[in-house]
Each structure stands twice: as C-alpha cells, then as structure tokens.
PDB file of N, CA and C in Angstrom:
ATOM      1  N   UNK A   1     113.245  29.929  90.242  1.00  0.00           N
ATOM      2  CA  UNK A   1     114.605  30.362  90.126  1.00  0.00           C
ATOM      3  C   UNK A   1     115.228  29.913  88.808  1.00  0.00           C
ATOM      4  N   UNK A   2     115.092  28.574  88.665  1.00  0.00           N
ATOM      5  CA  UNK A   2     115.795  28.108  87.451  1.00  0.00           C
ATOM      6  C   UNK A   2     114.835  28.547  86.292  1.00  0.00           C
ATOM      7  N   UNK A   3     114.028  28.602  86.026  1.00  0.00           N
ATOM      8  CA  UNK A   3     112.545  29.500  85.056  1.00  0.00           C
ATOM      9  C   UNK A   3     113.635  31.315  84.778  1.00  0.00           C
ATOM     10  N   UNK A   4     113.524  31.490  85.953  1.00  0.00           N
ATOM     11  CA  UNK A   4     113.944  33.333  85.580  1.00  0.00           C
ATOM     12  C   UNK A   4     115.432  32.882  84.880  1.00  0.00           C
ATOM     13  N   UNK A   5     116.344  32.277  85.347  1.00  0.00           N
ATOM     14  CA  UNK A   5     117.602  32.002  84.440  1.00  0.00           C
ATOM     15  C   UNK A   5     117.832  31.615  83.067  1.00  0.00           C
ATOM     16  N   UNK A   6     116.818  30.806  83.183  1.00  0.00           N
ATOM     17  CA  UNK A   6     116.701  30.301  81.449  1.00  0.00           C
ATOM     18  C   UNK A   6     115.938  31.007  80.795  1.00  0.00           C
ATOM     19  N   UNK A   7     114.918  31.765  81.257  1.00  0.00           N
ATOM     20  CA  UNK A   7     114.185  32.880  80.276  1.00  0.00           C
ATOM     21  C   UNK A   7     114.754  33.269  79.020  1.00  0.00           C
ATOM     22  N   UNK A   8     114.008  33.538  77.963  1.00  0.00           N
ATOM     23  CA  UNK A   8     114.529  33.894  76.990  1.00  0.00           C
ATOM     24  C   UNK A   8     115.758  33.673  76.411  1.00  0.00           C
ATOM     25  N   UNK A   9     116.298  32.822  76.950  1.00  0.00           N
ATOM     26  CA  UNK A   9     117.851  31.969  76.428  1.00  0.00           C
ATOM     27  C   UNK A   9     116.812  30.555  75.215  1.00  0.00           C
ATOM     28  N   UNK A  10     117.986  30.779  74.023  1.00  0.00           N
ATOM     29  CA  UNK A  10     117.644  29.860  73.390  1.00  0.00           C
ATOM     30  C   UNK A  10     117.628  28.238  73.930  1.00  0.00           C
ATOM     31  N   UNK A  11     117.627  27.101  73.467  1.00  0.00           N
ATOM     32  CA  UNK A  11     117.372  25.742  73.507  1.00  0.00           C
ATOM     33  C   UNK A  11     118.818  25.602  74.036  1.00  0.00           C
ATOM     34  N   UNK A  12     119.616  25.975  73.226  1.00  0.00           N
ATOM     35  CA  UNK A  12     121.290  25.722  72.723  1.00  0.00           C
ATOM     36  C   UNK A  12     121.853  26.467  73.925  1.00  0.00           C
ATOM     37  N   UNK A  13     121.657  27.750  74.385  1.00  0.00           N
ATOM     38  CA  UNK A  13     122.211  28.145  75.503  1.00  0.00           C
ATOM     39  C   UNK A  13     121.579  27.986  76.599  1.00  0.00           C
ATOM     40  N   UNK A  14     120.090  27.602  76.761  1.00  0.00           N
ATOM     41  CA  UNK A  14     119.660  26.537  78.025  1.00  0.00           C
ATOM     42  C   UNK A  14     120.485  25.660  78.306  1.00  0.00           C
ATOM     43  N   UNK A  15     120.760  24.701  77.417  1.00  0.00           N
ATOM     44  CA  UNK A  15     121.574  23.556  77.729  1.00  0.00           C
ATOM     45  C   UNK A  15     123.022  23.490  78.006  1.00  0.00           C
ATOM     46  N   UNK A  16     123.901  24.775  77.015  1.00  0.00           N
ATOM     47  CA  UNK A  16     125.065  25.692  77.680  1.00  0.00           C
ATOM     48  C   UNK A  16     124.769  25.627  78.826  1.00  0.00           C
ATOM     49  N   UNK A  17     124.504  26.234  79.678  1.00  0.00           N
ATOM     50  CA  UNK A  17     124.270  27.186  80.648  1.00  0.00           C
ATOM     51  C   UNK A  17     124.367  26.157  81.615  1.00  0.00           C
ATOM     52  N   UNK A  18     123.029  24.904  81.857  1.00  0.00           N
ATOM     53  CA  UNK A  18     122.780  24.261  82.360  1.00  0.00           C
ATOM     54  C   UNK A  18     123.808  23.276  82.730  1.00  0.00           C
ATOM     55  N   UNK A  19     125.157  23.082  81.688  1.00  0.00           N
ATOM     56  CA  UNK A  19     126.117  21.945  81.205  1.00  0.00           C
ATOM     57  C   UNK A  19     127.198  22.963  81.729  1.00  0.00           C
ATOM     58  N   UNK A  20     127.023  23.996  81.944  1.00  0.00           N
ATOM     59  CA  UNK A  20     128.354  24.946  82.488  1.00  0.00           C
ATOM     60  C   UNK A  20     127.859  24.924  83.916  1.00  0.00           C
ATOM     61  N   UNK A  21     126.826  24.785  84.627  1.00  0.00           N
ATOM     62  CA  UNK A  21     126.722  24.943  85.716  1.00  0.00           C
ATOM     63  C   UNK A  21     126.771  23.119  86.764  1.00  0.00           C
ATOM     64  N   UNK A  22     126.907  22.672  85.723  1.00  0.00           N
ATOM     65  CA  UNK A  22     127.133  20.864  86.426  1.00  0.00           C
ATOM     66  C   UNK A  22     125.629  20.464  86.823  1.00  0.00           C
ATOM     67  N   UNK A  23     124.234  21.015  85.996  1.00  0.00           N
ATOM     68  CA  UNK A  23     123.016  20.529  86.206  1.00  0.00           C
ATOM     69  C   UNK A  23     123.002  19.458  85.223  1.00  0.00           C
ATOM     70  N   UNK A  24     123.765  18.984  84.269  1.00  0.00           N
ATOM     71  CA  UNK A  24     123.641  17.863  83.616  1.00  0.00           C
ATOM     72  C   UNK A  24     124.077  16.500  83.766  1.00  0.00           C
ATOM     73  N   UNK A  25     124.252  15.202  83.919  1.00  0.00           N
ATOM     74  CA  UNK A  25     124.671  14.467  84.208  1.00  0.00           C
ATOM     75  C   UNK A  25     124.752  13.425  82.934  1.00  0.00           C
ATOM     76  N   UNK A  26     126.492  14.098  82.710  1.00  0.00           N
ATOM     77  CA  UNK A  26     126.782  13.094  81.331  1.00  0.00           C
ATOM     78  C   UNK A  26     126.697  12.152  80.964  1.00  0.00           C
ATOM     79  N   UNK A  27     126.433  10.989  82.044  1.00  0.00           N
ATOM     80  CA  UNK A  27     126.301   9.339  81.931  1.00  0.00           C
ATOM     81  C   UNK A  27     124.867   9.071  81.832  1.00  0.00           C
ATOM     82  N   UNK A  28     123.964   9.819  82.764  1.00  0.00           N
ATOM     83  CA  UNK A  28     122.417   9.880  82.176  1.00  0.00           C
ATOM     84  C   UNK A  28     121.932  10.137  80.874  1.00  0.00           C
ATOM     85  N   UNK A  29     122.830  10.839  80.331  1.00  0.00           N
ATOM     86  CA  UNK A  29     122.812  11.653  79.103  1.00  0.00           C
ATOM     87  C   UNK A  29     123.215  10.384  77.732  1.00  0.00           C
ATOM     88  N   UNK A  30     124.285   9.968  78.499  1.00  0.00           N
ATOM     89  CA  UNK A  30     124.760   8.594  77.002  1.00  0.00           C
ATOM     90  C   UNK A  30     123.655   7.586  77.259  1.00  0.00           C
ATOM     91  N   UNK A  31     123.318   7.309  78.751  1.00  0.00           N
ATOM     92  CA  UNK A  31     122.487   6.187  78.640  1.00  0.00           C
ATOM     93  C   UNK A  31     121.460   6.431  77.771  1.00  0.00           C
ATOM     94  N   UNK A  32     121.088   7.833  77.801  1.00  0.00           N
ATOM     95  CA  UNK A  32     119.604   7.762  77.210  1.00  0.00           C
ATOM     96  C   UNK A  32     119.994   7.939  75.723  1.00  0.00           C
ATOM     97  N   UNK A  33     121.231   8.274  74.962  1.00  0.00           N
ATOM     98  CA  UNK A  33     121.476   7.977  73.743  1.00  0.00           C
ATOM     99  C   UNK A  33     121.411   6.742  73.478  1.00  0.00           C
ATOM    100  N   UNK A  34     122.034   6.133  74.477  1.00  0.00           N
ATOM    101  CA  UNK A  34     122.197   4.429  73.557  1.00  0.00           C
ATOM    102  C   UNK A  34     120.748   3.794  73.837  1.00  0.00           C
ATOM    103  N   UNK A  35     119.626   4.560  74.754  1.00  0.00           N
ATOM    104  CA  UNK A  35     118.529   3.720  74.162  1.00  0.00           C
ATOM    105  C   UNK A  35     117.931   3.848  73.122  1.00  0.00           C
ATOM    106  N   UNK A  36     117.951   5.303  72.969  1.00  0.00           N
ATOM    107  CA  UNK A  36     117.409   6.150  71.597  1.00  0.00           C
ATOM    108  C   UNK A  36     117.637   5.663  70.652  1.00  0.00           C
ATOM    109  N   UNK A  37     119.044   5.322  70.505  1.00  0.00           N
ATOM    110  CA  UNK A  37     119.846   5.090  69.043  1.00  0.00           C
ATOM    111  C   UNK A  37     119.711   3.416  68.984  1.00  0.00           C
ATOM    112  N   UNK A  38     119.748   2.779  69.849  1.00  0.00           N
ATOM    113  CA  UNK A  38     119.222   1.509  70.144  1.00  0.00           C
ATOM    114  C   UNK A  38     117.924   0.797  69.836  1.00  0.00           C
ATOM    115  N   UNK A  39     116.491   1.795  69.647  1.00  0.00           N
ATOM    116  CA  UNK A  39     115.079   1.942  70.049  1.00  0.00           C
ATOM    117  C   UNK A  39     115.068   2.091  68.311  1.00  0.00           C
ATOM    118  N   UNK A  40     115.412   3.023  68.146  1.00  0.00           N
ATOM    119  CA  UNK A  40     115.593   3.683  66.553  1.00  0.00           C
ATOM    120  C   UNK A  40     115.987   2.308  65.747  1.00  0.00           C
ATOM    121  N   UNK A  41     117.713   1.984  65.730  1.00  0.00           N
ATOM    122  CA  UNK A  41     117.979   0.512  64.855  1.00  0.00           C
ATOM    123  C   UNK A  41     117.045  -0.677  64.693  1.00  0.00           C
ATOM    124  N   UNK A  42     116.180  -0.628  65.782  1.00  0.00           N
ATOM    125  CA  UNK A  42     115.929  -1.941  66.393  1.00  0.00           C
ATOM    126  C   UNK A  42     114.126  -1.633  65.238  1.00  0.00           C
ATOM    127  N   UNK A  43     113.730  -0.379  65.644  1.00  0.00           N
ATOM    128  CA  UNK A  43     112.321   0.155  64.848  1.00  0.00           C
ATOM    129  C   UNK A  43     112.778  -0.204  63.215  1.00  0.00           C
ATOM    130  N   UNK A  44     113.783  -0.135  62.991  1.00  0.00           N
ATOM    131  CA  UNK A  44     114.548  -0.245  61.239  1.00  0.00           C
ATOM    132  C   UNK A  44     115.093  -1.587  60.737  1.00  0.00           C
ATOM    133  N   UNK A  45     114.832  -2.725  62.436  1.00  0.00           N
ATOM    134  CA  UNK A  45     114.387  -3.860  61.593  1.00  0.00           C
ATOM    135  C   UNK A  45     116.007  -4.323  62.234  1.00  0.00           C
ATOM    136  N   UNK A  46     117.044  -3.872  62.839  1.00  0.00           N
ATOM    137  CA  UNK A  46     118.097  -4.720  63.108  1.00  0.00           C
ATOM    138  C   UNK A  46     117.961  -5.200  64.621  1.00  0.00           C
ATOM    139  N   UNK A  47     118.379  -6.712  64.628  1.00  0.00           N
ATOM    140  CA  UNK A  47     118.412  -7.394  65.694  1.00  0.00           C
ATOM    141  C   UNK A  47     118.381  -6.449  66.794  1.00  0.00           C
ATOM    142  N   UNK A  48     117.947  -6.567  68.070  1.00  0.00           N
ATOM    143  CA  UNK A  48     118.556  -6.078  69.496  1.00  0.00           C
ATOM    144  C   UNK A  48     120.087  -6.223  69.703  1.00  0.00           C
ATOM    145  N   UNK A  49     120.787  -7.545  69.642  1.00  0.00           N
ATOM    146  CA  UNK A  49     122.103  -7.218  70.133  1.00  0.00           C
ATOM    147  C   UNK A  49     122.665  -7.153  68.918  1.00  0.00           C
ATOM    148  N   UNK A  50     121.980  -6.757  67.568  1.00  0.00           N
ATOM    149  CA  UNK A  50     122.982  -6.360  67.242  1.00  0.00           C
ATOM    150  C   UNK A  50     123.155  -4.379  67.191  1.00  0.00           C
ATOM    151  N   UNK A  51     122.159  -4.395  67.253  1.00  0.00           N
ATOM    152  CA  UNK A  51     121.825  -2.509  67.265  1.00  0.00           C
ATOM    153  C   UNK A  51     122.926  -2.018  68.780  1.00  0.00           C
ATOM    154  N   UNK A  52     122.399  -2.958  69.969  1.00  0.00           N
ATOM    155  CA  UNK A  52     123.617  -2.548  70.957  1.00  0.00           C
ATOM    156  C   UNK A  52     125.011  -2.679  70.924  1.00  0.00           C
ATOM    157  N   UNK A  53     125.434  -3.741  70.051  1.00  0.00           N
ATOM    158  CA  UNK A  53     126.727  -3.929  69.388  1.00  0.00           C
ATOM    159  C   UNK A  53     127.250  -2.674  68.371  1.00  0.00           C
ATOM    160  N   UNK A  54     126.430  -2.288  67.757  1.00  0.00           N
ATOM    161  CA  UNK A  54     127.121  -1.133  66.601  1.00  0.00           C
ATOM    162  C   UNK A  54     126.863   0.240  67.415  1.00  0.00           C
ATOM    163  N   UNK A  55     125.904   0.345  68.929  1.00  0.00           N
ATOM    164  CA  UNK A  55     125.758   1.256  68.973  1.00  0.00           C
ATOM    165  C   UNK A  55     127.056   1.566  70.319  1.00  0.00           C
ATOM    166  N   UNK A  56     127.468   0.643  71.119  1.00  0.00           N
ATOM    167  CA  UNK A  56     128.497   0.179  71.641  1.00  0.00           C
ATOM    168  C   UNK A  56     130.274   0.893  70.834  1.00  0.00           C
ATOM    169  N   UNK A  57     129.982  -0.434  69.531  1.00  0.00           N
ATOM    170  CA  UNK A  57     131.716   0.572  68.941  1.00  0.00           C
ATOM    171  C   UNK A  57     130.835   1.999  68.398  1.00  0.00           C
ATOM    172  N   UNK A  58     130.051   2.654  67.632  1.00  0.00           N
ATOM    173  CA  UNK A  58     129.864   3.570  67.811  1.00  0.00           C
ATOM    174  C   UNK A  58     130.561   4.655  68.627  1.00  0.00           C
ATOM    175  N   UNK A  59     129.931   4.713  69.545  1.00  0.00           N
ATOM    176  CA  UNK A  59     130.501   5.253  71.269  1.00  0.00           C
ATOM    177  C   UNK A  59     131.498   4.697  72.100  1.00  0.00           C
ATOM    178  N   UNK A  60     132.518   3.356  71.218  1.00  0.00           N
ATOM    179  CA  UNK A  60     133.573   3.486  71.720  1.00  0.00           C
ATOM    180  C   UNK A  60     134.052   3.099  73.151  1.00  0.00           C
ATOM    181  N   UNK A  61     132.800   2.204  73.424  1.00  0.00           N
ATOM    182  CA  UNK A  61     132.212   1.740  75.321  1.00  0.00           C
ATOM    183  C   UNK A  61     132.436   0.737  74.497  1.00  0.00           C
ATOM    184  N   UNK A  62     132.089  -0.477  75.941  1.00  0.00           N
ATOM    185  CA  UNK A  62     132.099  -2.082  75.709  1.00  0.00           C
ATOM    186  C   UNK A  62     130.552  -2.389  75.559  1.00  0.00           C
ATOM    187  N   UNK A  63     130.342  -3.631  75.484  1.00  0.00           N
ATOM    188  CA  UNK A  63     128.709  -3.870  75.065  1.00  0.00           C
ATOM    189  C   UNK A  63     128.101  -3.851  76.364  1.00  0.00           C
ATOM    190  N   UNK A  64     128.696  -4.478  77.233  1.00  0.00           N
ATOM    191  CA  UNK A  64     128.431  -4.418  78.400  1.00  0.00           C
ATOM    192  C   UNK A  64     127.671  -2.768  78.568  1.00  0.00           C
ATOM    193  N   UNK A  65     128.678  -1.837  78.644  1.00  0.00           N
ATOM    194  CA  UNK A  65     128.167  -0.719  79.231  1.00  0.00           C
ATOM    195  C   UNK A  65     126.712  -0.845  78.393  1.00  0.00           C
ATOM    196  N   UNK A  66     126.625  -0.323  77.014  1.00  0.00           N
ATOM    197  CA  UNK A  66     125.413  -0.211  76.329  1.00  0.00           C
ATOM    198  C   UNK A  66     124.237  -1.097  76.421  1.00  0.00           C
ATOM    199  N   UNK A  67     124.718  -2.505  76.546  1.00  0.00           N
ATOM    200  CA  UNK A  67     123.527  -3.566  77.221  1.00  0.00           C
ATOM    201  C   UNK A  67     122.784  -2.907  78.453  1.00  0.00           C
ATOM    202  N   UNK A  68     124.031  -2.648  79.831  1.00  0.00           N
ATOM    203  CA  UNK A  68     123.625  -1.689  80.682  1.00  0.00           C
ATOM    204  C   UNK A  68     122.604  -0.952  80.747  1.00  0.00           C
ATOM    205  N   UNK A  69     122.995   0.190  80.044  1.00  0.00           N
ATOM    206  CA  UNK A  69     122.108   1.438  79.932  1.00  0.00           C
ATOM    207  C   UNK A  69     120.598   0.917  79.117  1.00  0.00           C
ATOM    208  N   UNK A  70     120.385  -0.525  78.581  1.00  0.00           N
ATOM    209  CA  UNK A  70     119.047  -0.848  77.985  1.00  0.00           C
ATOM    210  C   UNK A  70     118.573  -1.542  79.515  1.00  0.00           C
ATOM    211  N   UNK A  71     119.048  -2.374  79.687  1.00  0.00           N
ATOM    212  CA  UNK A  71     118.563  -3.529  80.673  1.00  0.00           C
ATOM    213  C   UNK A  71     118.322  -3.161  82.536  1.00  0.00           C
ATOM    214  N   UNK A  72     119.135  -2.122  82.487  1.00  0.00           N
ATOM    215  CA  UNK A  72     119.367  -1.971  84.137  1.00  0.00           C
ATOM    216  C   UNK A  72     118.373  -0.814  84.116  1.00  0.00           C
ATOM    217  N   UNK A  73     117.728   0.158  83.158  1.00  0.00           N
ATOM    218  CA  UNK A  73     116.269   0.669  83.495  1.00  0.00           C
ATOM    219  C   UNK A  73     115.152   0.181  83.375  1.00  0.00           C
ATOM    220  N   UNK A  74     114.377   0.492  84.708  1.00  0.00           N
ATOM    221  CA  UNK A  74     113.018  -0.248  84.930  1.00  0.00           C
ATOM    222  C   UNK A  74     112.503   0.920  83.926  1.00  0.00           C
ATOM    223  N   UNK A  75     111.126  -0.290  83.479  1.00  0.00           N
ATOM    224  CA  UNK A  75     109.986  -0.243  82.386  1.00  0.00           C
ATOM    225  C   UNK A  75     110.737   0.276  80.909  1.00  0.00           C
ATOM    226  N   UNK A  76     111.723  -0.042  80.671  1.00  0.00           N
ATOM    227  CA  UNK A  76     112.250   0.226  79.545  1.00  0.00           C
ATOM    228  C   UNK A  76     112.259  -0.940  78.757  1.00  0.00           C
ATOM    229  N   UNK A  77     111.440  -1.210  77.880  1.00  0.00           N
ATOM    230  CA  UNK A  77     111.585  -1.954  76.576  1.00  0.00           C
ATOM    231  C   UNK A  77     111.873  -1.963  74.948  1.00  0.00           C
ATOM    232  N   UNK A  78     112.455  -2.797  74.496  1.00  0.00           N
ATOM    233  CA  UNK A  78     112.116  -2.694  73.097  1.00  0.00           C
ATOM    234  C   UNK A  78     112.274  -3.688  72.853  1.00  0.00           C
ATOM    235  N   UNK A  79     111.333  -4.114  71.923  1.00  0.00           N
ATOM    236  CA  UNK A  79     110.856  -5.218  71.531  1.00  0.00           C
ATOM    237  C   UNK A  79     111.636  -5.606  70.267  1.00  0.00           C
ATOM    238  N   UNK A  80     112.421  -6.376  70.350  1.00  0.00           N
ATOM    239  CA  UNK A  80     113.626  -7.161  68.827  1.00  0.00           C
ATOM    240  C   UNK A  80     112.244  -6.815  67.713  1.00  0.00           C
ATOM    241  N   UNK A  81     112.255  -6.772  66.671  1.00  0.00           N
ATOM    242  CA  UNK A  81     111.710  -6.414  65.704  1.00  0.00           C
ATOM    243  C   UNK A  81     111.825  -8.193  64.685  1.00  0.00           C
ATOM    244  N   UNK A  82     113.232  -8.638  65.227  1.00  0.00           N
ATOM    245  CA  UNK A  82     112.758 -10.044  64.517  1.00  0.00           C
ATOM    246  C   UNK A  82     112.579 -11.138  64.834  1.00  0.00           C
ATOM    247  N   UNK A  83     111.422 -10.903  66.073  1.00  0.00           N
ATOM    248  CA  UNK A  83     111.521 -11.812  67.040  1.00  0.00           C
ATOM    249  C   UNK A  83     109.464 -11.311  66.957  1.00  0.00           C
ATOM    250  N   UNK A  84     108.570 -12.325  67.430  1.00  0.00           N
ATOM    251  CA  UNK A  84     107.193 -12.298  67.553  1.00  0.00           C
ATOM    252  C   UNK A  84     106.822 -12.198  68.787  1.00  0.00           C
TER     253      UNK A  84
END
C-alpha cells in the first residue's frame, strides 16, 4: 500500500507526503540529527560534550535534551575522539 503511494514520487515529495500524512515523527527525527551532527563534530576531533553543547544552542534545546537523544539510545556510541 504504502509502495503504490510513493511510486514514482520524488525523495522530496516522499517525505512531503509522508510529513503531510503524520507518518513522521518529529522528535525521532531531531534525535537522530543531534546524533548525526554530534557523530560528525566528534569524527572532526571536538570533545563529546562539547559537540553536544554547540549542537544543543544550535537547535535551541537544553543540553540535557541533546545529551538525551545520545545516551538514552541503546547500542549507540561515539567514541570522544580525545579520549583513548
């Protein structure tokens, strides 16, 4: 069902479509930014809290939330980069 709907719809109006119909879930959606963008700083050599700190005011949340979204998913790691 959901295959025949998205057919031939681009990337951009898959995700329209999908985000107009309430199949997306916006807080799943930041969490997995702030690991990304978190995962990314941290690969480029800046501390862990501090990558969740800039990625935190970034997005305008508290650190808390962004600590959150790293720490409260199972098997999710990243390894501080200046740390052995």
């Amino acid at each position: 069902m959901l295959n025949n709907r998205l057919q031939g719809k681009s990337k951009e109006m898959a995700v329209d479509w999908l985000w107009q119909e309430g199949l997306l879930d916006f807080t799943r959606l930041e969490q997995l930014y702030i690991r990304e963008k978190v995962r990314h700083l941290v690969s480029c050599g800046s501390p862990k809290m501090e990558a969740i700190n800039q990625v935190a005011t970034e997005l305008n949340c508290s650190f808390e939330k962004a600590r959150n979204a790293i720490y409260k998913r199972k098997n999710f790691k990243i390894k501080d980069g200046n740390k052995n």
